[in-house]
PDB file of N, CA and C in Angstrom:
ATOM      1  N   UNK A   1       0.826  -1.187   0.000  1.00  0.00           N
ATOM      2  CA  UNK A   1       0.000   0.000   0.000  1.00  0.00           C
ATOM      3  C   UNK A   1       0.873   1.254   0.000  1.00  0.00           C
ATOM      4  N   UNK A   2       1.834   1.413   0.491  1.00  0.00           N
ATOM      5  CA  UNK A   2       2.876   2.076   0.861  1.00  0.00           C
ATOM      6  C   UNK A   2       3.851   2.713  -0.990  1.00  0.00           C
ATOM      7  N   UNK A   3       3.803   1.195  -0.851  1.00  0.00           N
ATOM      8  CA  UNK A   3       4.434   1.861  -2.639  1.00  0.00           C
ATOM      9  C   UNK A   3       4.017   2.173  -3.368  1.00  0.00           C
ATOM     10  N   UNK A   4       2.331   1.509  -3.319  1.00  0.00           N
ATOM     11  CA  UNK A   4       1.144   2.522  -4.193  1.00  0.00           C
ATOM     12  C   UNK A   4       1.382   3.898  -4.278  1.00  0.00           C
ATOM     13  N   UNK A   5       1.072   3.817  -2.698  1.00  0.00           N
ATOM     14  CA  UNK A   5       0.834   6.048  -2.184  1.00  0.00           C
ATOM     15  C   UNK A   5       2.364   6.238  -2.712  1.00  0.00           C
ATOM     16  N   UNK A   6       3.341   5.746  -2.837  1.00  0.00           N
ATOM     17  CA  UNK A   6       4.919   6.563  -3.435  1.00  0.00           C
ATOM     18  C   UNK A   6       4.636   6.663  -4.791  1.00  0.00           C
ATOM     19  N   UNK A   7       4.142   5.840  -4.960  1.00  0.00           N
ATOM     20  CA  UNK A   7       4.437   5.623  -6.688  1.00  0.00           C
ATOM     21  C   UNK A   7       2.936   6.693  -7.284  1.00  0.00           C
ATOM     22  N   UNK A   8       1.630   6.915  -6.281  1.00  0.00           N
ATOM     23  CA  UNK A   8       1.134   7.713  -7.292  1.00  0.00           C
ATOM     24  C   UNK A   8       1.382   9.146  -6.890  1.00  0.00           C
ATOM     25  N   UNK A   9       2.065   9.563  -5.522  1.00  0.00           N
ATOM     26  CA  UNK A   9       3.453  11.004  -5.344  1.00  0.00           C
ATOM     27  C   UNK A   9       3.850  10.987  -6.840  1.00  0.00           C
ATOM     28  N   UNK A  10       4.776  10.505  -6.504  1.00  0.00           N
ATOM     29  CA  UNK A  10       5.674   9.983  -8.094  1.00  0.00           C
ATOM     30  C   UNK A  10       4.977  10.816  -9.302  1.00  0.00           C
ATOM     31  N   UNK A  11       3.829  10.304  -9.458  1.00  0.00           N
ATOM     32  CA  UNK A  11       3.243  10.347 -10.536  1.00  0.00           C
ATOM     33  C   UNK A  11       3.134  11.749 -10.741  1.00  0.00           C
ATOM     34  N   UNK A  12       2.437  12.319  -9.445  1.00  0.00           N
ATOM     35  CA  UNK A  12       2.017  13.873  -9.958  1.00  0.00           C
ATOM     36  C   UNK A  12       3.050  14.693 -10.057  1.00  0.00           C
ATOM     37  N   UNK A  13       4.303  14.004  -9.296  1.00  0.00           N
ATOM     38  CA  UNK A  13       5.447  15.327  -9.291  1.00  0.00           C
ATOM     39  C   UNK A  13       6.477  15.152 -10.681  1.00  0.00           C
ATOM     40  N   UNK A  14       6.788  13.761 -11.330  1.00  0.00           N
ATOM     41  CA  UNK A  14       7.116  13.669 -12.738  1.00  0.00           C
ATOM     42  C   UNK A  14       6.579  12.514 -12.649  1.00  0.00           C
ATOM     43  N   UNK A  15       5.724  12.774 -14.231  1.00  0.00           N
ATOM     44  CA  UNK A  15       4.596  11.515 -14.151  1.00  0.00           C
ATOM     45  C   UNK A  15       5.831  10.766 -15.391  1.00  0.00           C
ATOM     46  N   UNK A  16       7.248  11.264 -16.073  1.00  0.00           N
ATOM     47  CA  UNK A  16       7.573  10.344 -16.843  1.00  0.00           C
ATOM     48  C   UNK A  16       7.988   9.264 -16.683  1.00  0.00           C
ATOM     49  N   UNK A  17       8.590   9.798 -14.840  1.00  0.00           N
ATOM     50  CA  UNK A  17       9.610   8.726 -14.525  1.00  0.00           C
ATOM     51  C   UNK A  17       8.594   7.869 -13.526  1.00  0.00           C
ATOM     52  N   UNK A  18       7.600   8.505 -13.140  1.00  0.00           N
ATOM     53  CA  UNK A  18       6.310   6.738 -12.810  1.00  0.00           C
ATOM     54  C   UNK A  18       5.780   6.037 -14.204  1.00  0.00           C
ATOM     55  N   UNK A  19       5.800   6.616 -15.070  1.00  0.00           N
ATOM     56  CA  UNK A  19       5.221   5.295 -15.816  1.00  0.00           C
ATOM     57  C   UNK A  19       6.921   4.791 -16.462  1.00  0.00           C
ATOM     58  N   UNK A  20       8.199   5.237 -16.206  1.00  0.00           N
ATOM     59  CA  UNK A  20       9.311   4.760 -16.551  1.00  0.00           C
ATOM     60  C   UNK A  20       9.271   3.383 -15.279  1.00  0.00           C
ATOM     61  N   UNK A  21       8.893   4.051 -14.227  1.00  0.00           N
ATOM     62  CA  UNK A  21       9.414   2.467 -13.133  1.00  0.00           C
ATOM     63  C   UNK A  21       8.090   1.438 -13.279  1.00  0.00           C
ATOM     64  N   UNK A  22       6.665   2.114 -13.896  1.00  0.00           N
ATOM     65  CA  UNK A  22       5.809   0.796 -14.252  1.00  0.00           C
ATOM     66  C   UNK A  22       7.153   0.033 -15.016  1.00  0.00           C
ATOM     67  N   UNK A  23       7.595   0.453 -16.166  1.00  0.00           N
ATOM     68  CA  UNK A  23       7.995  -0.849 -16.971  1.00  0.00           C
ATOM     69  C   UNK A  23       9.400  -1.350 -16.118  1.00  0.00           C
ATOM     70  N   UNK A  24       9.799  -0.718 -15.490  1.00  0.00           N
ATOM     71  CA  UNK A  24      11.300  -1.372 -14.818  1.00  0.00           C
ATOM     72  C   UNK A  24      11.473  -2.136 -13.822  1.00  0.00           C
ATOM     73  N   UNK A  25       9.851  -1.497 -12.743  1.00  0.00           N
ATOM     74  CA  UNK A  25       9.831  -2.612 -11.589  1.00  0.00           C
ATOM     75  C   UNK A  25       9.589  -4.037 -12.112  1.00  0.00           C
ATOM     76  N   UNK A  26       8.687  -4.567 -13.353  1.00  0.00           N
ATOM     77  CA  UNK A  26       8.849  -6.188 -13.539  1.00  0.00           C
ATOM     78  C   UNK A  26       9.887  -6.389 -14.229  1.00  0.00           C
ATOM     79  N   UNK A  27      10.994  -5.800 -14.616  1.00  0.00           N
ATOM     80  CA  UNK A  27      11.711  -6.064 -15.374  1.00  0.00           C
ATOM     81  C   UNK A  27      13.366  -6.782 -13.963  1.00  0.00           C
ATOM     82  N   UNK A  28      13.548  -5.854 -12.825  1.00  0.00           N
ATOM     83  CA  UNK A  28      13.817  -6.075 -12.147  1.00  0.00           C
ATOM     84  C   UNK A  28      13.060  -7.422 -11.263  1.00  0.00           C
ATOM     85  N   UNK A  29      11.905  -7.287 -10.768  1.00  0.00           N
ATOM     86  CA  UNK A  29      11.772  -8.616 -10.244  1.00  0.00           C
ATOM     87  C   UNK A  29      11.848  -9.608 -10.982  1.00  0.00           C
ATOM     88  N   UNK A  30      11.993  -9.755 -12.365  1.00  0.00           N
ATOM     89  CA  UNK A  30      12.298 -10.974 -13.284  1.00  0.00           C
ATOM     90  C   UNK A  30      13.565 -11.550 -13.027  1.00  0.00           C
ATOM     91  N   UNK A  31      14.590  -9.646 -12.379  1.00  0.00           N
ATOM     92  CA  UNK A  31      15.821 -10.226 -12.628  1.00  0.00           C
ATOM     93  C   UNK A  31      16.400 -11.043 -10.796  1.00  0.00           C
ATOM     94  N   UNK A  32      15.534 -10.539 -10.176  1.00  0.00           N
ATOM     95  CA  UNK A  32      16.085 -10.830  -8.840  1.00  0.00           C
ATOM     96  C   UNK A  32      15.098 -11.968  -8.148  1.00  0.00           C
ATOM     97  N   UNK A  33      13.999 -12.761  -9.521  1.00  0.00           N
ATOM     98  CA  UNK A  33      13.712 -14.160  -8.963  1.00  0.00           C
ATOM     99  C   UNK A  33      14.582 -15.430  -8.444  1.00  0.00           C
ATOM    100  N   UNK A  34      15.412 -15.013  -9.332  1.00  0.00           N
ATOM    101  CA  UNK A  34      16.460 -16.516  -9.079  1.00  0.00           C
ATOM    102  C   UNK A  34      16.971 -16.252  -7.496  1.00  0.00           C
ATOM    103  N   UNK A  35      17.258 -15.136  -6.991  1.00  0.00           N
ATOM    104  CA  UNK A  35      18.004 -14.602  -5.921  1.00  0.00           C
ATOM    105  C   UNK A  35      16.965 -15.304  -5.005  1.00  0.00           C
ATOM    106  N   UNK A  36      15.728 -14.802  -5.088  1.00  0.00           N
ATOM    107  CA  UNK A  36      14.559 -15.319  -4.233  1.00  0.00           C
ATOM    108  C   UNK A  36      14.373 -17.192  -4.412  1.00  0.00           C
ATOM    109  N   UNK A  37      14.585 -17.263  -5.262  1.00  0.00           N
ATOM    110  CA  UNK A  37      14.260 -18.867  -4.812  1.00  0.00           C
ATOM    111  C   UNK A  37      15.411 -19.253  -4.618  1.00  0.00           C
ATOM    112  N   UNK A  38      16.660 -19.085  -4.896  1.00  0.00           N
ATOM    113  CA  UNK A  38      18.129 -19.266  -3.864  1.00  0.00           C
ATOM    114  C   UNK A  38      17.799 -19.673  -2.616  1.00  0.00           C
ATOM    115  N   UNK A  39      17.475 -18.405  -2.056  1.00  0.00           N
ATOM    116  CA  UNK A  39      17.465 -17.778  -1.013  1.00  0.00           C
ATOM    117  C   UNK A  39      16.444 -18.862   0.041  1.00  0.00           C
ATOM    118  N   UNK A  40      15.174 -19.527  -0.720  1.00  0.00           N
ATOM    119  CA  UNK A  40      14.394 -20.313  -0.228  1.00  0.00           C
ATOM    120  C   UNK A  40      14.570 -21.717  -0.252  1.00  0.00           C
ATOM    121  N   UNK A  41      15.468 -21.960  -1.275  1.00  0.00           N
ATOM    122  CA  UNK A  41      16.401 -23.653  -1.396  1.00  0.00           C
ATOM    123  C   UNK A  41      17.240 -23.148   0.207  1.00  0.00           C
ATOM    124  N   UNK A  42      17.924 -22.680   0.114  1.00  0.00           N
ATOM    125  CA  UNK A  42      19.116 -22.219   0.896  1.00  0.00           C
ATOM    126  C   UNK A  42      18.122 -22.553   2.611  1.00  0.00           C
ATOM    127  N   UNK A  43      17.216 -21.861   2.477  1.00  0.00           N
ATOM    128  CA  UNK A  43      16.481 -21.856   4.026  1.00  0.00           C
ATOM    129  C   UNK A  43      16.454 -22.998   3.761  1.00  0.00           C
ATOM    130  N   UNK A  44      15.734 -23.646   3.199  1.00  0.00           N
ATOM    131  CA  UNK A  44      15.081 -25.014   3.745  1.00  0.00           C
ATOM    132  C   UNK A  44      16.503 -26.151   3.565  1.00  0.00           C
ATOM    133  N   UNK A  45      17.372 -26.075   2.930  1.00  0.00           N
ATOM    134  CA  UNK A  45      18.727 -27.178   3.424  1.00  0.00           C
ATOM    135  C   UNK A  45      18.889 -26.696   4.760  1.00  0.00           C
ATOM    136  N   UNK A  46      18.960 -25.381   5.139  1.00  0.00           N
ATOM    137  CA  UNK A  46      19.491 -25.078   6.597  1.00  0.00           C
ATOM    138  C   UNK A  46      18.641 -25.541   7.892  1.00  0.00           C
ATOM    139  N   UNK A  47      16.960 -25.000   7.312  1.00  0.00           N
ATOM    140  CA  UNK A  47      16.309 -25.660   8.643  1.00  0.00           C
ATOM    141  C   UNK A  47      16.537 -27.754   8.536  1.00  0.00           C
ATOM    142  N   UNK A  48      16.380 -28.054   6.962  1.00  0.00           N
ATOM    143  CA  UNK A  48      16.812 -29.628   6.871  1.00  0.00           C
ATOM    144  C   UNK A  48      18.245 -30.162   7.949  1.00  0.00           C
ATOM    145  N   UNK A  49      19.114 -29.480   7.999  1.00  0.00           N
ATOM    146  CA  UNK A  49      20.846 -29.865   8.795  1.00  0.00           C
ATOM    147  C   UNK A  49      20.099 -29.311  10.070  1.00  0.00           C
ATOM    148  N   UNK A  50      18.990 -28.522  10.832  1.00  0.00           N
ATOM    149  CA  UNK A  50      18.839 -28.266  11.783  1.00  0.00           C
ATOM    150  C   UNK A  50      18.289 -29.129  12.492  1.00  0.00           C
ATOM    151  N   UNK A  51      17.385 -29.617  11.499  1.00  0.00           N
ATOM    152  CA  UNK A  51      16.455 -31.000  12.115  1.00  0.00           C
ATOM    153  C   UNK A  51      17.455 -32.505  12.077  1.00  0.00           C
ATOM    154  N   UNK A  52      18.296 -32.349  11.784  1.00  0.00           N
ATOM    155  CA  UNK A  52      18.926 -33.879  11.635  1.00  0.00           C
ATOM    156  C   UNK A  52      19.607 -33.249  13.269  1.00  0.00           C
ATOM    157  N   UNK A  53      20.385 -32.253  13.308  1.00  0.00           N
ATOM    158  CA  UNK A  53      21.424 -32.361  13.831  1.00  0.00           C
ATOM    159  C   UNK A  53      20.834 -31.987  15.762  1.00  0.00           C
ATOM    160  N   UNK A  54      19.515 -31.439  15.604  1.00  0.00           N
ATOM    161  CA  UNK A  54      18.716 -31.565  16.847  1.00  0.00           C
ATOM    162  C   UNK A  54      17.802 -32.822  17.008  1.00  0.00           C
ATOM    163  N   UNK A  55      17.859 -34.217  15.971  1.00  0.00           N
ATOM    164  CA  UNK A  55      17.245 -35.042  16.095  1.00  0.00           C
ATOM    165  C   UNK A  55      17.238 -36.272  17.332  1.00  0.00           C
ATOM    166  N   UNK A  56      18.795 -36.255  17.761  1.00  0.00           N
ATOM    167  CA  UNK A  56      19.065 -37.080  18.715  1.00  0.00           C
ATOM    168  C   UNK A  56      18.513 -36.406  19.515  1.00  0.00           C
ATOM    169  N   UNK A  57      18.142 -35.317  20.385  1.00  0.00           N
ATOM    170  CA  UNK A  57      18.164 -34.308  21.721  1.00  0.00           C
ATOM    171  C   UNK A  57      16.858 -34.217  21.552  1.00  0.00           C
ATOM    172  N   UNK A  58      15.804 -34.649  20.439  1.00  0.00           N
ATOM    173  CA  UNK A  58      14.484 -34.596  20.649  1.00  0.00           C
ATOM    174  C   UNK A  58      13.925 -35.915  21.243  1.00  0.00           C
ATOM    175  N   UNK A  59      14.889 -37.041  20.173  1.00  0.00           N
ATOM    176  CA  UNK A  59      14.245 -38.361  20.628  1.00  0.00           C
ATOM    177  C   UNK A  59      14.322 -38.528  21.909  1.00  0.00           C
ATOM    178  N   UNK A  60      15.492 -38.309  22.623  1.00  0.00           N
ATOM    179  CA  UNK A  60      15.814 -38.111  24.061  1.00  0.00           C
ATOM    180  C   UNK A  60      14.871 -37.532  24.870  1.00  0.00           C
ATOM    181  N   UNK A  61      14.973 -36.835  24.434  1.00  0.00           N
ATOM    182  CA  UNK A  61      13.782 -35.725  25.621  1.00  0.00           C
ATOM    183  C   UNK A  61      12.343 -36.661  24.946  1.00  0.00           C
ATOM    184  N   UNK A  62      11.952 -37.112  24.289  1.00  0.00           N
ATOM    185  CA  UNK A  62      10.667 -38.088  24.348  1.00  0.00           C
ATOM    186  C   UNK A  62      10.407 -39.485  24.940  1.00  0.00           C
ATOM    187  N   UNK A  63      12.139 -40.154  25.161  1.00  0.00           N
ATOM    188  CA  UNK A  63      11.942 -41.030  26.328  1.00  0.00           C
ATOM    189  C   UNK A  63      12.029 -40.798  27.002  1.00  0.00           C
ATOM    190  N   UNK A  64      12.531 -39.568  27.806  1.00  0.00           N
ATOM    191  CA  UNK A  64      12.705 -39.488  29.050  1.00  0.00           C
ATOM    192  C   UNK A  64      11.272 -39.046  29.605  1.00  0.00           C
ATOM    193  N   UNK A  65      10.847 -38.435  28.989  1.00  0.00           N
ATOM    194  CA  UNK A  65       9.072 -38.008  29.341  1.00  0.00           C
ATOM    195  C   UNK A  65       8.066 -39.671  29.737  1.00  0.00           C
TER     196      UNK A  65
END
């Protein structure tokens, strides 16, 4: 909502360079998808090595209960 209200500022104070970032903002998130799903492989190997490596200290604490 926030970048709406900037972007239609934008508009009234130079409307060339808001309809210049309509076409640039998808052009940029096209380019910084790969970064984003990196970024989400990357989490989930890390929480994956978190769960192996806290796996003994859970089973434990469930026999001892």
């Amino acid at each position: 909502m926030i970048a709406f209200l900037l972007w239609c500022i934008l508009l009234v104070i130079c409307w060339p360079l808001a309809i210049l970032a309509l076409f640039i903002y998808p052009l940029v998130w096209l380019i910084l998808l790969p970064f984003k799903i990196l970024g989400f492989a990357v989490g989930a190997v890390l929480d994956l090595v978190w769960m192996i490596v806290t796996l003994p200290f859970r089973i434990f604490r469930l026999m001892r209960a």
